[in-house]
N, C-alpha and C. Protein backbone atom coordinates (compact mmCIF):
# COMPACT_ATOMS: atom_id res chain seq x y z
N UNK A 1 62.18 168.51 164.61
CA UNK A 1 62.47 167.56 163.57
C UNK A 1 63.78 167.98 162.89
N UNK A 2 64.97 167.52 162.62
CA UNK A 2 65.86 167.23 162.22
C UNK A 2 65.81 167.89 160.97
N UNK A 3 67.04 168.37 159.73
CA UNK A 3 66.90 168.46 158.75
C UNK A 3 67.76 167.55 158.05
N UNK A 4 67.53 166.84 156.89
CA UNK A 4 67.97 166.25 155.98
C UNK A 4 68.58 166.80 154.85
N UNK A 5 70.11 166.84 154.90
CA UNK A 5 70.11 167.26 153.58
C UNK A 5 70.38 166.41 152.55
N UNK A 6 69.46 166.45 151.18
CA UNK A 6 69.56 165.52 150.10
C UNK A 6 70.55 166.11 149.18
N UNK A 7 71.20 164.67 148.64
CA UNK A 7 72.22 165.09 147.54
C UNK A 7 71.39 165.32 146.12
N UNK A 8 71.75 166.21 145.20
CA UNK A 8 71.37 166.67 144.21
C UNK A 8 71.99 166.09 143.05
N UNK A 9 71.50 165.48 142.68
CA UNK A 9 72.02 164.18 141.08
C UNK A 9 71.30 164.89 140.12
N UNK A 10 72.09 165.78 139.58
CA UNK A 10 71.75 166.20 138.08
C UNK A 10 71.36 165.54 137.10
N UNK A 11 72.11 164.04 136.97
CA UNK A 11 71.94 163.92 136.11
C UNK A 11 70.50 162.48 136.38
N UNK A 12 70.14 162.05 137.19
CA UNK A 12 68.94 161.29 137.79
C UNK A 12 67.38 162.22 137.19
N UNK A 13 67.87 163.56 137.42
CA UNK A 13 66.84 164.32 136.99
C UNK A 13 67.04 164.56 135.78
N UNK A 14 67.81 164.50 134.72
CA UNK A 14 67.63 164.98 132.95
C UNK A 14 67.49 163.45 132.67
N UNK A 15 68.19 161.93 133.48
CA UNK A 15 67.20 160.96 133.07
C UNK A 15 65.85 160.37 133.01
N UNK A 16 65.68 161.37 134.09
CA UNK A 16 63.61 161.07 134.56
C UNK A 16 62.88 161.94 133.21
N UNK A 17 63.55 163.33 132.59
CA UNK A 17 63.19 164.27 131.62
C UNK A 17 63.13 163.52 130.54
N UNK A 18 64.01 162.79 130.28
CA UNK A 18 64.21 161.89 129.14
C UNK A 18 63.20 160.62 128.95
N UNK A 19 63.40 160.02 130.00
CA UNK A 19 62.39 158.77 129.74
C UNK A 19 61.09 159.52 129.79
N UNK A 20 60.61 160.96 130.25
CA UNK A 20 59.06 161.09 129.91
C UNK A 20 58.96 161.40 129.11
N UNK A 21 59.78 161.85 128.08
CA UNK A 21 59.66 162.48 126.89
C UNK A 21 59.72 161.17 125.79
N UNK A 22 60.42 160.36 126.41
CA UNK A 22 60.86 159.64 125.29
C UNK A 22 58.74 158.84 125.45
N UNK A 23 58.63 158.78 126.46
CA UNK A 23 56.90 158.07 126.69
C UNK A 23 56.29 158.48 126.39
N UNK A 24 56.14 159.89 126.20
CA UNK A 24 54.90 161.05 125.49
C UNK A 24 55.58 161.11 123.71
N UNK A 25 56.50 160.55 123.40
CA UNK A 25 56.83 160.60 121.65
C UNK A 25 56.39 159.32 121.11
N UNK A 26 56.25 157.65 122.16
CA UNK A 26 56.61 156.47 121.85
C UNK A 26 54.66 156.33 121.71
N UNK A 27 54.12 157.30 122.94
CA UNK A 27 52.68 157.19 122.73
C UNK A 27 51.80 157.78 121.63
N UNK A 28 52.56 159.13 121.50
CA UNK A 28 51.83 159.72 119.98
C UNK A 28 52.19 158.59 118.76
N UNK A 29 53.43 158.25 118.87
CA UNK A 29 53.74 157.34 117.50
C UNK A 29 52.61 156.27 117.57
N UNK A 30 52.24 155.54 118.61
CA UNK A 30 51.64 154.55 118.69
C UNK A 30 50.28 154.57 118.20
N UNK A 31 49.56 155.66 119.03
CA UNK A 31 48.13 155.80 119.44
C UNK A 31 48.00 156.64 118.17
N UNK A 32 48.79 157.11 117.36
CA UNK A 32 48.31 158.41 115.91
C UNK A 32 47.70 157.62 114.98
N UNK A 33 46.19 158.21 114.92
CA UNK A 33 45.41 157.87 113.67
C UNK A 33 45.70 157.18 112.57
N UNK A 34 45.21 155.97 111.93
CA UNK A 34 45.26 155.30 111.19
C UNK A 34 44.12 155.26 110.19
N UNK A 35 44.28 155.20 108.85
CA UNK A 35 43.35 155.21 108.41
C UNK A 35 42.71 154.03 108.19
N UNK A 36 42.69 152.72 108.45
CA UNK A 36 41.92 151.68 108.70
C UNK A 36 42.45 150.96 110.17
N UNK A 37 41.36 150.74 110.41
CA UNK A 37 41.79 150.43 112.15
C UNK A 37 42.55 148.79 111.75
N UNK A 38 43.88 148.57 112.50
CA UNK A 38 44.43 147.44 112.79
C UNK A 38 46.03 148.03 111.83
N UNK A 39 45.75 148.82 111.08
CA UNK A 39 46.82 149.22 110.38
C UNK A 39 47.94 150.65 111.22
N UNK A 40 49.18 150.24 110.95
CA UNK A 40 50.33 151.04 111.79
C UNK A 40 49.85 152.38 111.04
N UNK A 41 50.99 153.57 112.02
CA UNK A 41 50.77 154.84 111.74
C UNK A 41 51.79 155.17 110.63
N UNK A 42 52.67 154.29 110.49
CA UNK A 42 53.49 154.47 108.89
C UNK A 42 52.79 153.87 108.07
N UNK A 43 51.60 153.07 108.14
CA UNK A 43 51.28 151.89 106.71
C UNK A 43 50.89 150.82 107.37
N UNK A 44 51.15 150.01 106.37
CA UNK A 44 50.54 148.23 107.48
C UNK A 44 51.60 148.25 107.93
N UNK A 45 50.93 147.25 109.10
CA UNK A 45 52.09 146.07 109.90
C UNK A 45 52.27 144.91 109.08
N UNK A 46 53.60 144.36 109.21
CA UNK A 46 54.01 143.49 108.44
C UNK A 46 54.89 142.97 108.91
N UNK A 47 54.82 141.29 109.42
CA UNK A 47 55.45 140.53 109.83
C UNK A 47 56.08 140.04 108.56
N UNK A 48 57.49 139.34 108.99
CA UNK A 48 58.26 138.81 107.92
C UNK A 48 58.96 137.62 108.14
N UNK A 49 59.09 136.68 108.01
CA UNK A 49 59.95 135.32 108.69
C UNK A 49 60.43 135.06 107.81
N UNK A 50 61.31 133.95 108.14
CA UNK A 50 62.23 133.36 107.18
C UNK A 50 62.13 131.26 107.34
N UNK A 51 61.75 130.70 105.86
CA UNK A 51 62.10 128.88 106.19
C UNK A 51 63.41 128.93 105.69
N UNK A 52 63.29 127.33 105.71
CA UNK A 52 64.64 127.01 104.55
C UNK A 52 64.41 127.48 103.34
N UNK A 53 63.05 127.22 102.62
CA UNK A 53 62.84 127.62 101.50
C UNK A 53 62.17 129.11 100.97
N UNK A 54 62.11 129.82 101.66
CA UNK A 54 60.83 130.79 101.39
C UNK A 54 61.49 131.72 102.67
N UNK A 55 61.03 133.46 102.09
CA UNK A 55 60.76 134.20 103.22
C UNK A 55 58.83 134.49 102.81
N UNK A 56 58.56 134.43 103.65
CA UNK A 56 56.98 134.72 103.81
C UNK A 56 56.88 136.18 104.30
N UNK A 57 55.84 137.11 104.01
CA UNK A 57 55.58 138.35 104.73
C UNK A 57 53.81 138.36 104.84
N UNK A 58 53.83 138.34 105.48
CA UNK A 58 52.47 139.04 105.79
C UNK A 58 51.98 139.79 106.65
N UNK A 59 50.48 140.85 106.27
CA UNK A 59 49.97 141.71 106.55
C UNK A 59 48.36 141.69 106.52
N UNK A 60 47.61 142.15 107.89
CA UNK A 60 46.19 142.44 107.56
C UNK A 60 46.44 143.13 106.96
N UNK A 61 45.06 142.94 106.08
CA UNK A 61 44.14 144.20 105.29
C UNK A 61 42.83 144.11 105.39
N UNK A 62 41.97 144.56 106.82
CA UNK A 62 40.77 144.31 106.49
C UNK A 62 39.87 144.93 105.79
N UNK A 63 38.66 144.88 105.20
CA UNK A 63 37.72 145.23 104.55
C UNK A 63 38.26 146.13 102.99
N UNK A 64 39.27 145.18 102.60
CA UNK A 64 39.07 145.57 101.52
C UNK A 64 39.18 144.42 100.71
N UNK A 65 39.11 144.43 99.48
CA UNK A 65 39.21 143.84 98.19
C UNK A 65 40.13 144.03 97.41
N UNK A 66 40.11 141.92 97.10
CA UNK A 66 41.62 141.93 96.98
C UNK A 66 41.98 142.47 95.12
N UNK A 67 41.26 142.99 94.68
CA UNK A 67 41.16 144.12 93.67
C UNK A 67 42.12 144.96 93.76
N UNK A 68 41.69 145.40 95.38
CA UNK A 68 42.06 147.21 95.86
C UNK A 68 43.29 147.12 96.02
N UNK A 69 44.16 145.98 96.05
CA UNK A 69 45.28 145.59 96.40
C UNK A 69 46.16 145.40 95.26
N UNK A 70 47.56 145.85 95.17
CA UNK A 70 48.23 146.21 94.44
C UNK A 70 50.14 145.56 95.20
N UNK A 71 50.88 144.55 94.98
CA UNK A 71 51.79 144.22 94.93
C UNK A 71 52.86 144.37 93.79
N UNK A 72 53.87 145.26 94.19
CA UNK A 72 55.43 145.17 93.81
C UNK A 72 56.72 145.02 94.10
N UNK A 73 57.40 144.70 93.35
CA UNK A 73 59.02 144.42 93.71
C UNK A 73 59.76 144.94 92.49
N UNK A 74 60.84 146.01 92.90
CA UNK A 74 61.31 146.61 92.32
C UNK A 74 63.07 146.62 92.96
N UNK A 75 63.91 145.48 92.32
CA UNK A 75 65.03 145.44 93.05
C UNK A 75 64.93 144.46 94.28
N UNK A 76 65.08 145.17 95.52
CA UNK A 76 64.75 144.37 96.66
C UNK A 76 63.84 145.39 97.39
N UNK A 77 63.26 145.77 96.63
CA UNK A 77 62.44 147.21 97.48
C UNK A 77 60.95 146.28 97.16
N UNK A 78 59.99 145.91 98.08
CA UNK A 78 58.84 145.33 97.98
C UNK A 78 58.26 146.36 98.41
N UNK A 79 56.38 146.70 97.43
CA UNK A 79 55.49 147.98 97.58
C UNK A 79 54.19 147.25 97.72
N UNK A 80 53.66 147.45 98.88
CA UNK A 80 52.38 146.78 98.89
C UNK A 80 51.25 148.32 98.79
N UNK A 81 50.28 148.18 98.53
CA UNK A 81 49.55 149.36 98.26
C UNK A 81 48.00 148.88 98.56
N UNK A 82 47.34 149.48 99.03
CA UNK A 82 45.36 149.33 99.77
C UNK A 82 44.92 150.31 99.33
N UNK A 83 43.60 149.88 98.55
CA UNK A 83 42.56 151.26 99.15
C UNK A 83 41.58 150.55 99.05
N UNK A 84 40.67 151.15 99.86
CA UNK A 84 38.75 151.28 99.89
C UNK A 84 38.31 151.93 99.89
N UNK A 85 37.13 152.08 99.32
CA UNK A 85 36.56 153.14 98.87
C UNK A 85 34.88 153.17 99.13
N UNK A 86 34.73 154.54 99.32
CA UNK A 86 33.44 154.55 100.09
C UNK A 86 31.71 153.77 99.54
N UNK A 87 30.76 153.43 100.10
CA UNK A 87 29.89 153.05 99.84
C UNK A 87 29.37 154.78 99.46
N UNK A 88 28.91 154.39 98.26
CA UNK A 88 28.25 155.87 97.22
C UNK A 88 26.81 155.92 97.70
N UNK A 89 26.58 154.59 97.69
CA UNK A 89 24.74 154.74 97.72
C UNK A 89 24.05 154.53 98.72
N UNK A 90 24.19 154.73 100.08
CA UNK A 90 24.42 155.58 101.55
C UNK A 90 24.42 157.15 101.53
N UNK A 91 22.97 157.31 102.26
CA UNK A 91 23.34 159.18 102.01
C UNK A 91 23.78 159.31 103.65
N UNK A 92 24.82 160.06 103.52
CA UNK A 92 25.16 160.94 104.71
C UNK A 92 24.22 160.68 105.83
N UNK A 93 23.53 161.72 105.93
CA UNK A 93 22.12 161.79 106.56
C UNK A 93 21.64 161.25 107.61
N UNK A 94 21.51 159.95 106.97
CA UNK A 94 20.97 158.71 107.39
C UNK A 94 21.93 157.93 108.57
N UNK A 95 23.56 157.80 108.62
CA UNK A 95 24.14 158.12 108.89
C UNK A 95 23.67 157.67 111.05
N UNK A 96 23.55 157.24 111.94
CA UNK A 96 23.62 157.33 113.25
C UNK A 96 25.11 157.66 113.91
N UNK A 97 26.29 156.68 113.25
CA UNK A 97 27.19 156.48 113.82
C UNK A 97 28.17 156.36 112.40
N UNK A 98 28.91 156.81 112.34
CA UNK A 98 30.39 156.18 111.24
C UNK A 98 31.75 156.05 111.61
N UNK A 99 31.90 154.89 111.93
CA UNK A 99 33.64 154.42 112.17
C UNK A 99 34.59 154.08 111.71
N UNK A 100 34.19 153.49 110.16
CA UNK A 100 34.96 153.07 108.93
C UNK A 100 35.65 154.06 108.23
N UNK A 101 36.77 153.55 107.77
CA UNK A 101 37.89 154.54 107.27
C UNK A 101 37.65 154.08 105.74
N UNK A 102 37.87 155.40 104.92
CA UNK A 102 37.99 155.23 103.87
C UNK A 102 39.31 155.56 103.28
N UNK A 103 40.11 155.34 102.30
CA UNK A 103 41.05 155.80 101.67
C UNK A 103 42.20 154.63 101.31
N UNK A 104 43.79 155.24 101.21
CA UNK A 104 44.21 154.49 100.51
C UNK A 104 45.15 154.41 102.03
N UNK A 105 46.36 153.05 101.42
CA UNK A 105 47.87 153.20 102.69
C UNK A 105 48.66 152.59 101.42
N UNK A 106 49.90 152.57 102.46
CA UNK A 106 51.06 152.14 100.73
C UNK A 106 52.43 151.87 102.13
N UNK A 107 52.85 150.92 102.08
CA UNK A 107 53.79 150.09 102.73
C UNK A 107 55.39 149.68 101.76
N UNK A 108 56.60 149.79 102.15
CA UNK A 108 57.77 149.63 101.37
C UNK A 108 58.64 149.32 102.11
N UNK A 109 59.19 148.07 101.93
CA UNK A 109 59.48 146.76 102.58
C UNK A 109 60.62 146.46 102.08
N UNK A 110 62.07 146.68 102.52
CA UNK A 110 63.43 146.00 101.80
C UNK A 110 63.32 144.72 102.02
N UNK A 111 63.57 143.60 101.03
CA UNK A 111 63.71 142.25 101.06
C UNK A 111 65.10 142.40 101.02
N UNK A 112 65.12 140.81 101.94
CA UNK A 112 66.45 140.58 101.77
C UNK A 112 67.01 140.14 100.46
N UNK A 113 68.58 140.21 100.00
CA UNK A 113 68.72 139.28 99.04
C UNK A 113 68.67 137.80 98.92
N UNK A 114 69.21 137.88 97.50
CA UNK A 114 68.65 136.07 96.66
C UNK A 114 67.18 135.30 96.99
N UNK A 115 66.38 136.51 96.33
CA UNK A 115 64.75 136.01 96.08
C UNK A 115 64.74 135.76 94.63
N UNK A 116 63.48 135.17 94.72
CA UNK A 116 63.29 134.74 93.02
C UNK A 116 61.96 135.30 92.97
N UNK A 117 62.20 136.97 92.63
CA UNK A 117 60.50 137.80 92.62
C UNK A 117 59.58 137.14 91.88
N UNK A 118 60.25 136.80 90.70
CA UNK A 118 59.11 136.19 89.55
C UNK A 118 58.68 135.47 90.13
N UNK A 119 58.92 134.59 90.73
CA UNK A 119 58.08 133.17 91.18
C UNK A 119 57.83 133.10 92.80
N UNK A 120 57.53 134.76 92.86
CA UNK A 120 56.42 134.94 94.63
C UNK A 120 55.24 134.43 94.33
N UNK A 121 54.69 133.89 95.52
CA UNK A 121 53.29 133.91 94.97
C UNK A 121 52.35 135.30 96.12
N UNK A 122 51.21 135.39 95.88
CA UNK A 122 50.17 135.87 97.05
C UNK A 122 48.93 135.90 97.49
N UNK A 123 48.55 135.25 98.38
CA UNK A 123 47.39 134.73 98.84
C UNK A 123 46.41 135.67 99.91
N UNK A 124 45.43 136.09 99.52
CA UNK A 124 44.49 136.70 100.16
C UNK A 124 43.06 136.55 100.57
N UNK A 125 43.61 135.83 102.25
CA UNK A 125 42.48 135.11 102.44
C UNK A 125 42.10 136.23 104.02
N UNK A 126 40.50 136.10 104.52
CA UNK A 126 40.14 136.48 105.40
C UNK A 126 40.85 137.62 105.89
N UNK A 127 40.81 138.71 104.73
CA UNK A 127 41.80 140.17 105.33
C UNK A 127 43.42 139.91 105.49
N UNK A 128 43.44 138.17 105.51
CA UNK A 128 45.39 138.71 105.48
C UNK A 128 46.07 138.40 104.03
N UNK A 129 47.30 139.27 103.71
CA UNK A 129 47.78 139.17 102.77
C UNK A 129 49.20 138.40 103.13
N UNK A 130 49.27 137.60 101.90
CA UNK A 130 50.16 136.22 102.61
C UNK A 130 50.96 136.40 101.07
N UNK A 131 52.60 136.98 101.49
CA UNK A 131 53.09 136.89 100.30
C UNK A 131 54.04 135.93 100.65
N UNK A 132 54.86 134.94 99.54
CA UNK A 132 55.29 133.64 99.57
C UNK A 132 56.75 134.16 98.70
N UNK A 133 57.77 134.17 99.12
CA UNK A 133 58.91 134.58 97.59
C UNK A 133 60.19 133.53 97.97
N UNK A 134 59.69 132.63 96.99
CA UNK A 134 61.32 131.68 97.07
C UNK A 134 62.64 131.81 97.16
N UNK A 135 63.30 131.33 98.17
CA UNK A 135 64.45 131.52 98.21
C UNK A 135 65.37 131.30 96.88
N UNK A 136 66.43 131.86 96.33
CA UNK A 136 67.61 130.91 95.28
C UNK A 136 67.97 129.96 95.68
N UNK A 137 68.51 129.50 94.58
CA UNK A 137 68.93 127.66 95.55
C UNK A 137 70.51 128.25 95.75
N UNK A 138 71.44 129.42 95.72
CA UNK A 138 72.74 129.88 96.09
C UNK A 138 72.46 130.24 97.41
N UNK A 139 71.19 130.60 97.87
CA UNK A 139 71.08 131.39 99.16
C UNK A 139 70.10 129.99 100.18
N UNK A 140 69.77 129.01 99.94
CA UNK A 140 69.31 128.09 100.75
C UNK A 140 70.26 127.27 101.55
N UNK A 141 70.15 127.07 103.03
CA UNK A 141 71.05 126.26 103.53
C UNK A 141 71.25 125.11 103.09
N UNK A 142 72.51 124.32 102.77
CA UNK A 142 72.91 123.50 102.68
C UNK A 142 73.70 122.55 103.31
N UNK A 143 73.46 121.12 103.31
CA UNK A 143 74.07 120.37 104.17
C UNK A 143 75.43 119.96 104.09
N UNK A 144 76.26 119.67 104.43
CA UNK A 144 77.34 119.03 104.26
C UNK A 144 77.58 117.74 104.69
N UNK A 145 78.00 116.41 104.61
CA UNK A 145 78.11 115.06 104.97
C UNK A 145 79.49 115.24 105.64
N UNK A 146 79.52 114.98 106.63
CA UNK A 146 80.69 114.78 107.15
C UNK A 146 81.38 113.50 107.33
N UNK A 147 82.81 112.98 107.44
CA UNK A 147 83.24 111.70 107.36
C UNK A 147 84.43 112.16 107.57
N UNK A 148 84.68 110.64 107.99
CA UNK A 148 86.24 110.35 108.76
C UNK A 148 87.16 109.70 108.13
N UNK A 149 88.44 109.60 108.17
CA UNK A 149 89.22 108.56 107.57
C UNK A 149 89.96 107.69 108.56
């Protein structure tokens, strides 16, 4: 049988090093403990869109109460904040199985500019938190009429 000799690509091999490393960092970030299941490993997830009139953000929060829930805006820095807290009158003990997370999370969110904080609203229905913050009328698109002479 013949011998083959293969060319040696240095650098094919510190890119194969790289992408596994970069897959074993992208999986711990992912898969790392949360303290309420559905919630990211920095805080909630939080989608954000934009209308003509309104940027909207929202975020699950399941099983808690919308009590436990705590909204701010400070500048353009938005602070959403959770906790739940344990059932007291449940002994241990008794206990077969426990999967529920107890504790707090806390989320901090740059908004874009020309909001009108005062007049956000926020709606908390079925675990999602639905915040509403009006655009300025300086920062809403506007039309222009065009014409000919």
């Amino acid at each position: 049988m013949p011998r083959r000799i293969v060319r040696w690509e240095p650098f094919r091999d510190m890119m194969a090093l790289r992408d596994a490393m970069e897959g074993m960092v992208e999986e711990g970030m992912v898969r790392a403990p949360a303290p309420f299941a559905g919630w990211a490993p920095g805080g909630l997830a939080v989608d954000m869109y934009e209308t003509d009139e309104n940027i909207v953000i929202k975020t699950a929060i399941p099983g808690v109460d919308a009590d436990e829930i705590s909204v701010s805006v400070t500048g353009d820095t938005l602070t959403i904040r959770a906790e739940t807290k344990e059932d007291a009158e449940i002994e241990r003990e008794n206990y077969l199985r426990r999967e529920r997370r107890f504790g707090s999370c806390c989320r901090t969110v740059t908004l874009p500019g020309g909001l009108e904080a005062e007049k956000a609203e926020a709606d908390y229905t079925d675990g999602v938190l639905t915040l509403t913050f009006p655009k300025a009328e300086e920062v809403k698109p506007k039309s222009i009429k065009v014409t000919t002479k």
